[in-house]
C-alpha atoms as a PDB file:
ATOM      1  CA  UNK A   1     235.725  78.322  86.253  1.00  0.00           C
ATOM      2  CA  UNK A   2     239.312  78.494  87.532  1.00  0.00           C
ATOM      3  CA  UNK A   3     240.749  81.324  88.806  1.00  0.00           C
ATOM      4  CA  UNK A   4     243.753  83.126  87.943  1.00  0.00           C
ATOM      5  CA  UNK A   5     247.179  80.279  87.679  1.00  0.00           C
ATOM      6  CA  UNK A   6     250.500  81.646  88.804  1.00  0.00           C
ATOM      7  CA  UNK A   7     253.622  80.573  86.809  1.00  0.00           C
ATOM      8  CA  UNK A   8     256.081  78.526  88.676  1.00  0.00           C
ATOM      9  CA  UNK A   9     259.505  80.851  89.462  1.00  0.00           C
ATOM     10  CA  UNK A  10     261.423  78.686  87.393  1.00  0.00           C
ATOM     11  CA  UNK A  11     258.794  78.880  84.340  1.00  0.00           C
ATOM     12  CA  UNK A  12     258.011  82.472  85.007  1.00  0.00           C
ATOM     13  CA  UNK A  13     262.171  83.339  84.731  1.00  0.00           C
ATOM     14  CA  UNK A  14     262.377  81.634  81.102  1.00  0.00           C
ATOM     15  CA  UNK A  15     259.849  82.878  80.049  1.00  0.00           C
ATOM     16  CA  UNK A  16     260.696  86.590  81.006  1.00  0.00           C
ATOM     17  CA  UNK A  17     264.628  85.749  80.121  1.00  0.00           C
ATOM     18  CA  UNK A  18     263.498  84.130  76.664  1.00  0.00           C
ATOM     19  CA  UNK A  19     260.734  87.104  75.918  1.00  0.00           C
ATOM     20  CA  UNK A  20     263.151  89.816  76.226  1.00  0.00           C
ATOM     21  CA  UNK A  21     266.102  87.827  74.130  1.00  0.00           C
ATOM     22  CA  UNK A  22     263.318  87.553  71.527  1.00  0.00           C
ATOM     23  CA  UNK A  23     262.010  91.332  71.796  1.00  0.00           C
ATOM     24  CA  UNK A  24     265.888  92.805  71.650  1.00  0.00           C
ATOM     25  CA  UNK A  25     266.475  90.500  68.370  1.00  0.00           C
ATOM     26  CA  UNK A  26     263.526  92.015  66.752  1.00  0.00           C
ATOM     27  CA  UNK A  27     263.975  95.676  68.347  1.00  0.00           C
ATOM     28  CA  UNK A  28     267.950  95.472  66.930  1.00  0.00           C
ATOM     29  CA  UNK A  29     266.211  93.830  63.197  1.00  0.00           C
ATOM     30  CA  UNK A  30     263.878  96.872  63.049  1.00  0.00           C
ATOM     31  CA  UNK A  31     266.134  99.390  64.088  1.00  0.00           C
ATOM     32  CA  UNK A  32     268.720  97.321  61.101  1.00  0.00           C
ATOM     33  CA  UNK A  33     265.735  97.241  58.320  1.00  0.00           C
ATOM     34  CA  UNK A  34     265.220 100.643  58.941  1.00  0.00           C
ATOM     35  CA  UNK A  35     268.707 101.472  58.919  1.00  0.00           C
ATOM     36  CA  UNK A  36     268.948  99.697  55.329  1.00  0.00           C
ATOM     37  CA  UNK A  37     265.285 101.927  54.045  1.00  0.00           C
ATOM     38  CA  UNK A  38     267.335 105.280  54.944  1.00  0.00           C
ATOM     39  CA  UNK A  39     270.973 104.202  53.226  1.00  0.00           C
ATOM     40  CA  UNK A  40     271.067 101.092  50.542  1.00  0.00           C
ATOM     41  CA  UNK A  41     274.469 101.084  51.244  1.00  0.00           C
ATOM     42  CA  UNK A  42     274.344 100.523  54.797  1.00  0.00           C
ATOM     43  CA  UNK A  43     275.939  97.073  56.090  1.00  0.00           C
ATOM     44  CA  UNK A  44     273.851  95.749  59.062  1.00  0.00           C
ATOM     45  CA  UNK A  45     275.979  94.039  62.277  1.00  0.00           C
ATOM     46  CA  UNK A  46     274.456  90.923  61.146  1.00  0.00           C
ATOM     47  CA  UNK A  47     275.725  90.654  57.810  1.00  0.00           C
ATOM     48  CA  UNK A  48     278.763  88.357  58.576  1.00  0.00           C
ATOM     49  CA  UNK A  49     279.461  86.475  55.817  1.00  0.00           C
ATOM     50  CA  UNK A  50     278.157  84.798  52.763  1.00  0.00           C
ATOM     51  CA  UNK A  51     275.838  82.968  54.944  1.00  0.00           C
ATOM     52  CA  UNK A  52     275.387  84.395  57.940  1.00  0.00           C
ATOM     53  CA  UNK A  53     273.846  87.700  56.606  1.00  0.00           C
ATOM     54  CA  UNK A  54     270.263  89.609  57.446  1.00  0.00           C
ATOM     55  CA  UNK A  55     271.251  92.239  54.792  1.00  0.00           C
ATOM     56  CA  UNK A  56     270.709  89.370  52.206  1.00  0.00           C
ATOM     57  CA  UNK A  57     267.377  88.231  53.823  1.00  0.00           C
ATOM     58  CA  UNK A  58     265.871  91.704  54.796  1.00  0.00           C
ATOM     59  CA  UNK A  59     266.235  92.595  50.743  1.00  0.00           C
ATOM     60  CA  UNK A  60     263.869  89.942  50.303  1.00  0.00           C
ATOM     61  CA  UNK A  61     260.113  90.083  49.891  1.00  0.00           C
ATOM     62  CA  UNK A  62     259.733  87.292  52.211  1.00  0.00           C
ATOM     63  CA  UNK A  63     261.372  90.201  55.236  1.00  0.00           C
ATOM     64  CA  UNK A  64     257.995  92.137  54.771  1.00  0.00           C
ATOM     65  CA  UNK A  65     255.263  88.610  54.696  1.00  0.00           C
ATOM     66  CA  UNK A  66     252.303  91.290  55.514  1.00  0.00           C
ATOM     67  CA  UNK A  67     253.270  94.143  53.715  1.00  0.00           C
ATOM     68  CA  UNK A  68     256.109  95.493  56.937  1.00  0.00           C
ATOM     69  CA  UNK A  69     258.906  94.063  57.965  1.00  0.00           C
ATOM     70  CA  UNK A  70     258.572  90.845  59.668  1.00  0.00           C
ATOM     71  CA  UNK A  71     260.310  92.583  62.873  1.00  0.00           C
ATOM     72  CA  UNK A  72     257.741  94.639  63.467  1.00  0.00           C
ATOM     73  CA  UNK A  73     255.475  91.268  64.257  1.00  0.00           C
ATOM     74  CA  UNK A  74     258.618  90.462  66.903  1.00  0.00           C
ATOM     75  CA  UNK A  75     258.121  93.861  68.290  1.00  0.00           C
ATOM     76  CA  UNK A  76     254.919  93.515  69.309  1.00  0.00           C
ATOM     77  CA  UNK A  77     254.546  89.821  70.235  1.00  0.00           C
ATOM     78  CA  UNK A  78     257.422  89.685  72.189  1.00  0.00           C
ATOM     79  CA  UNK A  79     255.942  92.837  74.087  1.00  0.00           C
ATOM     80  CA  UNK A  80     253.190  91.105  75.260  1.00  0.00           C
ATOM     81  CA  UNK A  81     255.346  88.425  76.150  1.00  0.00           C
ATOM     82  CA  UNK A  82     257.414  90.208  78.329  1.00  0.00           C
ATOM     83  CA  UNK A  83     254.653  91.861  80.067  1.00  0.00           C
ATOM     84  CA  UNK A  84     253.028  88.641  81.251  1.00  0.00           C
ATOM     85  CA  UNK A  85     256.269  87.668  81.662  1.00  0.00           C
ATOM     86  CA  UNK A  86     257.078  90.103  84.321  1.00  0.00           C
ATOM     87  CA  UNK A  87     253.682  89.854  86.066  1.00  0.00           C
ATOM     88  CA  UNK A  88     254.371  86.068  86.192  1.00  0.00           C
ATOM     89  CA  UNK A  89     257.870  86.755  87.921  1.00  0.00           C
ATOM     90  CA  UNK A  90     255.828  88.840  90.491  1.00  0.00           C
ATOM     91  CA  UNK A  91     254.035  85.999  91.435  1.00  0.00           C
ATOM     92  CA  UNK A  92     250.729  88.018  89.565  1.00  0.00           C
ATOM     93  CA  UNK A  93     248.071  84.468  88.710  1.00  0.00           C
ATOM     94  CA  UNK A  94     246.908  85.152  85.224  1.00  0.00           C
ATOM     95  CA  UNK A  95     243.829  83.834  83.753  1.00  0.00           C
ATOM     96  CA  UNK A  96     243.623  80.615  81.663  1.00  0.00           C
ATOM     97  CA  UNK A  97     242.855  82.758  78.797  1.00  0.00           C
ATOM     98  CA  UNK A  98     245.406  84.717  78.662  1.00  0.00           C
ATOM     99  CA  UNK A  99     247.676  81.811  78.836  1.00  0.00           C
ATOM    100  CA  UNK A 100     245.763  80.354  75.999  1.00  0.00           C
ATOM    101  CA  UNK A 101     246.081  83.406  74.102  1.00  0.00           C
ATOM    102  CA  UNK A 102     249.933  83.627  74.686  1.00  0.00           C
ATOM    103  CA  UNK A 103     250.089  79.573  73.694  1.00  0.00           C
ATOM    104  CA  UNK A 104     248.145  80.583  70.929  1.00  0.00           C
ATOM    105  CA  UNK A 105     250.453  83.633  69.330  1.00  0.00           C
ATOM    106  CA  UNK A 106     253.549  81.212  70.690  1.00  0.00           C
ATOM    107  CA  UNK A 107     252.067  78.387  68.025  1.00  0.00           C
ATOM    108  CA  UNK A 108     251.342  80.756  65.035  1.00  0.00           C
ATOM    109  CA  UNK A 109     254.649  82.422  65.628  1.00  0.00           C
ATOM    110  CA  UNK A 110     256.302  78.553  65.469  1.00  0.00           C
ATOM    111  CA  UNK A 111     254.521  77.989  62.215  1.00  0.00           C
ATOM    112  CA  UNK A 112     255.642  81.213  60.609  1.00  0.00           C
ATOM    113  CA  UNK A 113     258.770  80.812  61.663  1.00  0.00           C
ATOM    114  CA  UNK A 114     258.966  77.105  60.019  1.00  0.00           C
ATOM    115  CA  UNK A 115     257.811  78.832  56.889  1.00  0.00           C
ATOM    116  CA  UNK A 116     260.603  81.092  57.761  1.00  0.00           C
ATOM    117  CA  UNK A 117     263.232  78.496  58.131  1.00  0.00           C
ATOM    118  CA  UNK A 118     262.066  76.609  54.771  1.00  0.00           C
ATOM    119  CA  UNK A 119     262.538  79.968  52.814  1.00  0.00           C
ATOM    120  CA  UNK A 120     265.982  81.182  54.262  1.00  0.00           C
ATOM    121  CA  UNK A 121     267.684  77.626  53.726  1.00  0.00           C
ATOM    122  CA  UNK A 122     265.770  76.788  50.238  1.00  0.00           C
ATOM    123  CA  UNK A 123     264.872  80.242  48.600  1.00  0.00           C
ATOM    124  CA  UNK A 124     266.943  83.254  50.092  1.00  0.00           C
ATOM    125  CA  UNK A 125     270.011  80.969  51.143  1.00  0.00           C
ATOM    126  CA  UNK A 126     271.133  83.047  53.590  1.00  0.00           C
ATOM    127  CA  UNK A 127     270.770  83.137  57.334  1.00  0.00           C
ATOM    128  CA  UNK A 128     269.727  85.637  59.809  1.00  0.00           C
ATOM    129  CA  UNK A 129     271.434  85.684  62.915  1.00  0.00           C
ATOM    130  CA  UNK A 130     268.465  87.954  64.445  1.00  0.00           C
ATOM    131  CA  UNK A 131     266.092  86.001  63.592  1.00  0.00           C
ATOM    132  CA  UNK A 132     267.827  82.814  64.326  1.00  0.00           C
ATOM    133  CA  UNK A 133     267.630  84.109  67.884  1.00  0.00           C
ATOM    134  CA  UNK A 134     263.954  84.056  67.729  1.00  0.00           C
ATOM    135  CA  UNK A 135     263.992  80.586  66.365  1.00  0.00           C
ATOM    136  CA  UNK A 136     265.422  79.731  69.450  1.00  0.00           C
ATOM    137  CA  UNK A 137     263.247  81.233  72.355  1.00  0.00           C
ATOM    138  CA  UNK A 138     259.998  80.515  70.513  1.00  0.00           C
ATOM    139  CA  UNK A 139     260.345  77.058  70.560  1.00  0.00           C
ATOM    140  CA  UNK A 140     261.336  77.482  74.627  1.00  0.00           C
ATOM    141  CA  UNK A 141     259.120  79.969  75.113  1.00  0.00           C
ATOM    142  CA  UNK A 142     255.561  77.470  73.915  1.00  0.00           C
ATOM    143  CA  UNK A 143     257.448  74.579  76.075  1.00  0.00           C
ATOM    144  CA  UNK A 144     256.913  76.967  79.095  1.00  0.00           C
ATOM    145  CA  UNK A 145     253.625  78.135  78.413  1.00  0.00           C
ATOM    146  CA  UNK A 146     252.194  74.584  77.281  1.00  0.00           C
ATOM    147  CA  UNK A 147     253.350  73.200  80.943  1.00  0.00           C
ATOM    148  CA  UNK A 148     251.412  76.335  82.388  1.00  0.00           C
ATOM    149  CA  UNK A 149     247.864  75.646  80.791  1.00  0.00           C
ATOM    150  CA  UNK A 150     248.011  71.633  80.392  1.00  0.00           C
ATOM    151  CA  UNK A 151     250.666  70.286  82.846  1.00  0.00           C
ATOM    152  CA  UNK A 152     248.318  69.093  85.133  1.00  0.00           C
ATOM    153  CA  UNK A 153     245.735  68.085  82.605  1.00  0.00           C
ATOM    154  CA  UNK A 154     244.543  64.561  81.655  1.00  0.00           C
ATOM    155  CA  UNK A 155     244.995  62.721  79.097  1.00  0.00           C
ATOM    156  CA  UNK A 156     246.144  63.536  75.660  1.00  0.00           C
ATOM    157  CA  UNK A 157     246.908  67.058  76.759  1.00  0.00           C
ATOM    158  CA  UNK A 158     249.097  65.619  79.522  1.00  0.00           C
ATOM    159  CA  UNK A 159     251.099  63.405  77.148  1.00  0.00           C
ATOM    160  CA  UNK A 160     251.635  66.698  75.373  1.00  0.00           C
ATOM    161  CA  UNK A 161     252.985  68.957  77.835  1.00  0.00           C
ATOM    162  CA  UNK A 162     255.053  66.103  79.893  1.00  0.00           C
ATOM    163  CA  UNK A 163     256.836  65.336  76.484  1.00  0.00           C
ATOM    164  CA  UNK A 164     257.246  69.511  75.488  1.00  0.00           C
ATOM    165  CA  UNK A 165     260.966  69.377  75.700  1.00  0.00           C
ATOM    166  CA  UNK A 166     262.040  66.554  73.605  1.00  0.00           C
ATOM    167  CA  UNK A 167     259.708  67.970  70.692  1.00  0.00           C
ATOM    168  CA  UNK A 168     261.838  71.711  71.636  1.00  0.00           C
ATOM    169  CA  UNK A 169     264.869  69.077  71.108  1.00  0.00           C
ATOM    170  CA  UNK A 170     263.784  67.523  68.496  1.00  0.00           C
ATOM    171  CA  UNK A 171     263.072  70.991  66.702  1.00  0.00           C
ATOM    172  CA  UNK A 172     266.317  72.349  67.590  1.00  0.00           C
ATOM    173  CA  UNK A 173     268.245  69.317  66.028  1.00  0.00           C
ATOM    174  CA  UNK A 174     266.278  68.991  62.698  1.00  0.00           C
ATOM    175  CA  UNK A 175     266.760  72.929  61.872  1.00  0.00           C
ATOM    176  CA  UNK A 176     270.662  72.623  63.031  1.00  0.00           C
ATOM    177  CA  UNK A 177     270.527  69.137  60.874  1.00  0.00           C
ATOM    178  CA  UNK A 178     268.831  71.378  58.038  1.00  0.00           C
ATOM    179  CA  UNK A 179     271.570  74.200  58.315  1.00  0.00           C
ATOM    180  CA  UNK A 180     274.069  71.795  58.327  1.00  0.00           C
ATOM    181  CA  UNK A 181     273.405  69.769  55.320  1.00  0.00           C
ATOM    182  CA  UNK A 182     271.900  73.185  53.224  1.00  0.00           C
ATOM    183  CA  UNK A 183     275.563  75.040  54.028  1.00  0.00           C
ATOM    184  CA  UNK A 184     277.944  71.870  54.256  1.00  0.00           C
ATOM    185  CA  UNK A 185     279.930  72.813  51.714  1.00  0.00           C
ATOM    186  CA  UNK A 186     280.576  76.469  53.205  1.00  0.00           C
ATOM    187  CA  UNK A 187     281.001  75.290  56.608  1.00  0.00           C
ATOM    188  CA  UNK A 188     283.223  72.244  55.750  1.00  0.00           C
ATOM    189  CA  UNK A 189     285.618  75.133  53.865  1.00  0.00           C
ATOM    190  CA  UNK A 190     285.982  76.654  56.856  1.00  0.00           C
ATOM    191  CA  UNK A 191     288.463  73.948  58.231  1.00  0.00           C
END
């Protein structure tokens, strides 16, 4: 069994950098959400325009998927990110468990956020800038941490982490592609 695998500086930066952009957008969400629970009235920062606004979203049931706010998962998964995160800048090795643990939570968190995606653009049309933040690092954040447990694997699990970045891409352009074509005609009024 191998011992405990230290990030690479570079790798060990984004994902501390990426972690705590994540936790702050879902710290700033809660502390929003909760804003909303104690005054219906209240505006959050994030409620920009027609589009661009978590207000609309966070009145949603799709906000609370578990029965809480959605945030709250942030909270807490971005905590642990951080804290590896940190460790890995210090040069700490970590077990290959824990890595896989943190690729795990990195994948579930991409598929809820695709579910995510699909139900801001098609159901609650409205976008969260918050939360569009987190759509963002996640993505990054698995790239990292797939290069980390599999980057000097063989095989199929090579393939996978050598070509992490142009799926990240390739994420990244089909969700702007999706915004794009969902809000054209508000976006195309704008000039």
């Amino acid at each position: 069994m191998a011992g405990p695998v230290a990030a690479p500086t570079r790798s060990a930066w984004i994902l501390l950098i990426g972690s705590l952009l994540g936790w702050i957008a879902a710290v700033t969400l809660t502390y929003e959400r909760f804003k909303l629970f104690m005054d219906p009235n209240y505006k959050p920062s994030c409620s920009i325009n027609p589009i661009l606004s978590c207000g609309s979203v966070m009145a949603t049931h799709q906000a609370a998927a578990f029965g809480f706010p959605n945030p709250l998962i942030g909270v807490v998964g971005f905590s642990v990110a951080v804290t590896l995160a940190v460790l890995a800048v210090a040069g700490q090795g970590l077990p290959a468990w824990i890595w896989g643990g943190l690729w795990i939570g990195l994948a579930l968190g991409i598929g809820f956020i695709c579910w995510l995606i699909f139900q801001s653009l098609y159901r609650i049309n409205a976008l969260c800038p918050y939360c569009m933040v987190v759509w963002v690092v996640t993505p990054a954040l698995l790239a990292v941490v797939t290069d980390q447990l599999w980057g000097d694997a063989r095989g199929p699990l090579r393939i996978v982490a050598e070509w992490r970045w142009t799926v990240v891409v390739v994420f990244y352009a089909v969700v702007l592609l999706l915004v794009f074509l969902r809000f054209q005609d508000y976006w195309t009024s704008l000039f």
